[in-house]
Protein backbone atom coordinates (compact mmCIF):
# COMPACT_ATOMS: atom_id res chain seq x y z
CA UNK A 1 -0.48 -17.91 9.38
CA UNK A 2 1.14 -16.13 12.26
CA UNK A 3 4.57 -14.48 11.37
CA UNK A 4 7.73 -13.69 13.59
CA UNK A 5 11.33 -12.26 12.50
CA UNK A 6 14.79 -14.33 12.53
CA UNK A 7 17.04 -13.34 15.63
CA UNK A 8 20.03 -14.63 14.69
CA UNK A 9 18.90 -18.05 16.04
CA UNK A 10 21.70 -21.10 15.78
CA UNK A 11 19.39 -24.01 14.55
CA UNK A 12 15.46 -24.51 12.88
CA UNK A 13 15.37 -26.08 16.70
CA UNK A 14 16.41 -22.77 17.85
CA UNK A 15 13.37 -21.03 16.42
CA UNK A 16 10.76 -23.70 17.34
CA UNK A 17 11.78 -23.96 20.79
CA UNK A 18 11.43 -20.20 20.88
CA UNK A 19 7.60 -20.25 19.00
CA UNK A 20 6.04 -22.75 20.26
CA UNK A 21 5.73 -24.15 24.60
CA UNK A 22 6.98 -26.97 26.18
CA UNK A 23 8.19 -29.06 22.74
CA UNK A 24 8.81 -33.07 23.71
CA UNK A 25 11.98 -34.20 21.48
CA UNK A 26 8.87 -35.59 18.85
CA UNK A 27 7.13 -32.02 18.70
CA UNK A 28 10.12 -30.53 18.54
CA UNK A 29 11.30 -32.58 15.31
CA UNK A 30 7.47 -32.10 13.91
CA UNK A 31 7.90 -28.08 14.77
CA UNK A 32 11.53 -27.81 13.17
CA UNK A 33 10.13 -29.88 10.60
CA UNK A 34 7.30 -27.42 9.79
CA UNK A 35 8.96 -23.97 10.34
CA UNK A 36 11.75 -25.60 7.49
CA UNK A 37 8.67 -26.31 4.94
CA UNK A 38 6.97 -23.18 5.29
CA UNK A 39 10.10 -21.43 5.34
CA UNK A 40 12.41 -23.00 3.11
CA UNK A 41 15.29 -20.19 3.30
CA UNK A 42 16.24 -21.79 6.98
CA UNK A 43 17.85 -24.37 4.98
CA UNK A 44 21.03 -22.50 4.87
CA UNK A 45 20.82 -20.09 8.35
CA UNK A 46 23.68 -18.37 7.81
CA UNK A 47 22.29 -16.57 4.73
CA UNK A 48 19.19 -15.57 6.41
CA UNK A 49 19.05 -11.73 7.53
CA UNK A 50 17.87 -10.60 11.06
CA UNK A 51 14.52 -9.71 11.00
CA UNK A 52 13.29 -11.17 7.86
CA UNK A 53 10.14 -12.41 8.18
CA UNK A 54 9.33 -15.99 9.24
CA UNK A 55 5.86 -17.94 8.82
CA UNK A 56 4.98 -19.77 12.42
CA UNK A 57 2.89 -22.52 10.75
CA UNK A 58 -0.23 -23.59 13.11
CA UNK A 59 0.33 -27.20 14.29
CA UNK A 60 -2.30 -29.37 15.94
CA UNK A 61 -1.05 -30.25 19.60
CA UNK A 62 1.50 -27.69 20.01
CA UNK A 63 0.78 -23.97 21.76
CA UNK A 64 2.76 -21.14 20.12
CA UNK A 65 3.96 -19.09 23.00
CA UNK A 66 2.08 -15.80 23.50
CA UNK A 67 4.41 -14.38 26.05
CA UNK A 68 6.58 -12.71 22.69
CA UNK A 69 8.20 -9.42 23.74
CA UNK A 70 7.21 -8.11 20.07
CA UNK A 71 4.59 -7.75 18.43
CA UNK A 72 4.28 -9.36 14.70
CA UNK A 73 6.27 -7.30 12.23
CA UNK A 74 3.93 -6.23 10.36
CA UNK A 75 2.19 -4.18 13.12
CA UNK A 76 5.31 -2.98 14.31
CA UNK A 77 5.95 -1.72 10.17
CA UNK A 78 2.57 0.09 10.06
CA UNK A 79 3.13 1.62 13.52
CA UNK A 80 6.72 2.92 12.52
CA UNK A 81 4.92 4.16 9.61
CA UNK A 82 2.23 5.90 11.16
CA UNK A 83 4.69 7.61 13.39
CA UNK A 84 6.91 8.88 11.01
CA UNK A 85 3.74 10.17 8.51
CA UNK A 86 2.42 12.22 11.67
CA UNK A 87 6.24 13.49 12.37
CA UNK A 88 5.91 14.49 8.57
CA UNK A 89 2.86 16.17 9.00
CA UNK A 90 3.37 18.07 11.90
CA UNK A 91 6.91 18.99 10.24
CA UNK A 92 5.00 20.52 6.75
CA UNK A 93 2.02 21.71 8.62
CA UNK A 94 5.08 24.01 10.67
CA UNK A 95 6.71 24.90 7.52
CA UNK A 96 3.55 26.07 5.48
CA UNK A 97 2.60 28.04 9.03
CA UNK A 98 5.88 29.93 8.61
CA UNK A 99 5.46 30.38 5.04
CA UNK A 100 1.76 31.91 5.51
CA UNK A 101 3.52 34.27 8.31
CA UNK A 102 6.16 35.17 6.16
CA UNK A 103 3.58 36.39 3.50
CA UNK A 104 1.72 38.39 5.82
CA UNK A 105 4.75 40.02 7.09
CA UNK A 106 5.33 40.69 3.36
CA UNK A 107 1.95 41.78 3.09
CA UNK A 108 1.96 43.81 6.29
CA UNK A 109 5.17 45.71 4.72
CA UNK A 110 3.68 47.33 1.69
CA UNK A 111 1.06 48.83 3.98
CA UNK A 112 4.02 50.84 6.19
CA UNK A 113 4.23 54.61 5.53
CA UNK A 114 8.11 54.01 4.03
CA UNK A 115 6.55 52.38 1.22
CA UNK A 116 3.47 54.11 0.89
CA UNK A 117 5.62 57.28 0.25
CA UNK A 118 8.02 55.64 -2.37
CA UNK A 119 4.70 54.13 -3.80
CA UNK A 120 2.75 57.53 -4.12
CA UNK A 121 5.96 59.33 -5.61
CA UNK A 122 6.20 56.77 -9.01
CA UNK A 123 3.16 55.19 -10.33
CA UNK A 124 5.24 51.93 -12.45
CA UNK A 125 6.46 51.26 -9.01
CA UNK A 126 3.05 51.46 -7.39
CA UNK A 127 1.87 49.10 -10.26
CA UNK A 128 4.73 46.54 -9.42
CA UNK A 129 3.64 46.43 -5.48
CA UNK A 130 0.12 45.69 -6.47
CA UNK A 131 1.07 42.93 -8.35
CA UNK A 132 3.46 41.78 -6.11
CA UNK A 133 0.60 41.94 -3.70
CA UNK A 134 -2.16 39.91 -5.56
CA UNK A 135 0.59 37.40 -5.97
CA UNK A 136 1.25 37.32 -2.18
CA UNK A 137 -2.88 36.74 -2.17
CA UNK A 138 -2.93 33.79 -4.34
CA UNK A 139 0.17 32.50 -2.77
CA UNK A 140 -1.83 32.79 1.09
CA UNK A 141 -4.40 30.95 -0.80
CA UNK A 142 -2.91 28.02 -2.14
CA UNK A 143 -0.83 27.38 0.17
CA UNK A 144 -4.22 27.65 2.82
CA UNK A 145 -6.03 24.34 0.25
CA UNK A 146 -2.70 23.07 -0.21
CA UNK A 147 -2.44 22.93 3.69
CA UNK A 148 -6.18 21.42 4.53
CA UNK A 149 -5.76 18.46 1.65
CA UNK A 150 -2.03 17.34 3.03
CA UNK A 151 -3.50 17.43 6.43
CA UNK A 152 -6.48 15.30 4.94
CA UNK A 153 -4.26 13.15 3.17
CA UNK A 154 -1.98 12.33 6.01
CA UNK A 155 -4.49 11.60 8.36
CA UNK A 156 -6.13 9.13 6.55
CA UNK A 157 -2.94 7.83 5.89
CA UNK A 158 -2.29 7.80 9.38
CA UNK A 159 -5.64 6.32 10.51
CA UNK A 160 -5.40 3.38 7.89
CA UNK A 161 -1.88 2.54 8.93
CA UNK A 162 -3.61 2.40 12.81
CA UNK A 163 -6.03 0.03 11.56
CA UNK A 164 -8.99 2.64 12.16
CA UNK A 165 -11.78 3.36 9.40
CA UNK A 166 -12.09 4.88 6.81
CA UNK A 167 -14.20 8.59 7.07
């Protein structure tokens, strides 16, 4: 069943004239008719929302109208969706770059003659840097796998919300 979104619409009348073409006064009755049985919350218009959801039943001898401005909701959901995933990515995969260039600065550091110097004169100090520095390793490294699976992640996310295949 095809879906639209409320508007703000007056009447039931409102809405059919609006879904379907070129309603006589019978198919409009048999459309208003319709739209209030598969959508019983238009009882009471007033307490409907803008842009809730609304079920366009299919009626024999009456043309929805395909000129809609929108498309159905739920496409425009999953493309909203997609956008703001890939915004998300692009946003961590920025953050994790600056991370992995702040740890080779780091790195890059403890190899300057400054330190070498300070490093050379006590050895508990020298012992501290060279853990510091195996942790700045394993750091580059997980944040490297953590990297490659969010980007996998994310773009199957973002794919699937697209309608594409899965890889």
């Amino acid at each position: 069943m095809p879906i639209a979104t409320f508007r703000g619409e007056k009447s039931v009348a409102d809405i059919a004239d609006k879904m379907y073409s070129r309603l006589t006064p019978n198919q409009r009755e048999k459309a208003t008719a319709e739209l209030l049985r598969a959508n019983p919350q238009l009882k009471d218009l007033k307490a409907v929302a803008p842009g809730a959801v609304l079920r366009i039943p299919t009626l024999k001898d009456i043309r929805p109208k395909t000129t809609r401005n929108l498309e159905n909701p739920d496409v425009q959901l999953a493309n909203s969706l997609a956008e703001a995933v890939s915004s998300f990515a692009d946003r961590i995969d920025s953050h994790v770059t600056n991370a992995l260039g702040a740890v080779k600065t780091q790195q890059a550091e403890l190899k300057k003659a400054p330190v070498k110097r300070v490093l050379d004169a006590d050895p508990a100090v020298r012992k501290q840097v060279e853990v510091m520095s195996k942790s700045l390793t394993a750091r580059t490294k997980g944040l490297e796998a953590r990297q490659s699976d969010l980007k996998a992640a994310l773009g199957q996310a973002i794919a699937r919300l697209e309608g594409k295949p899965r890889k």
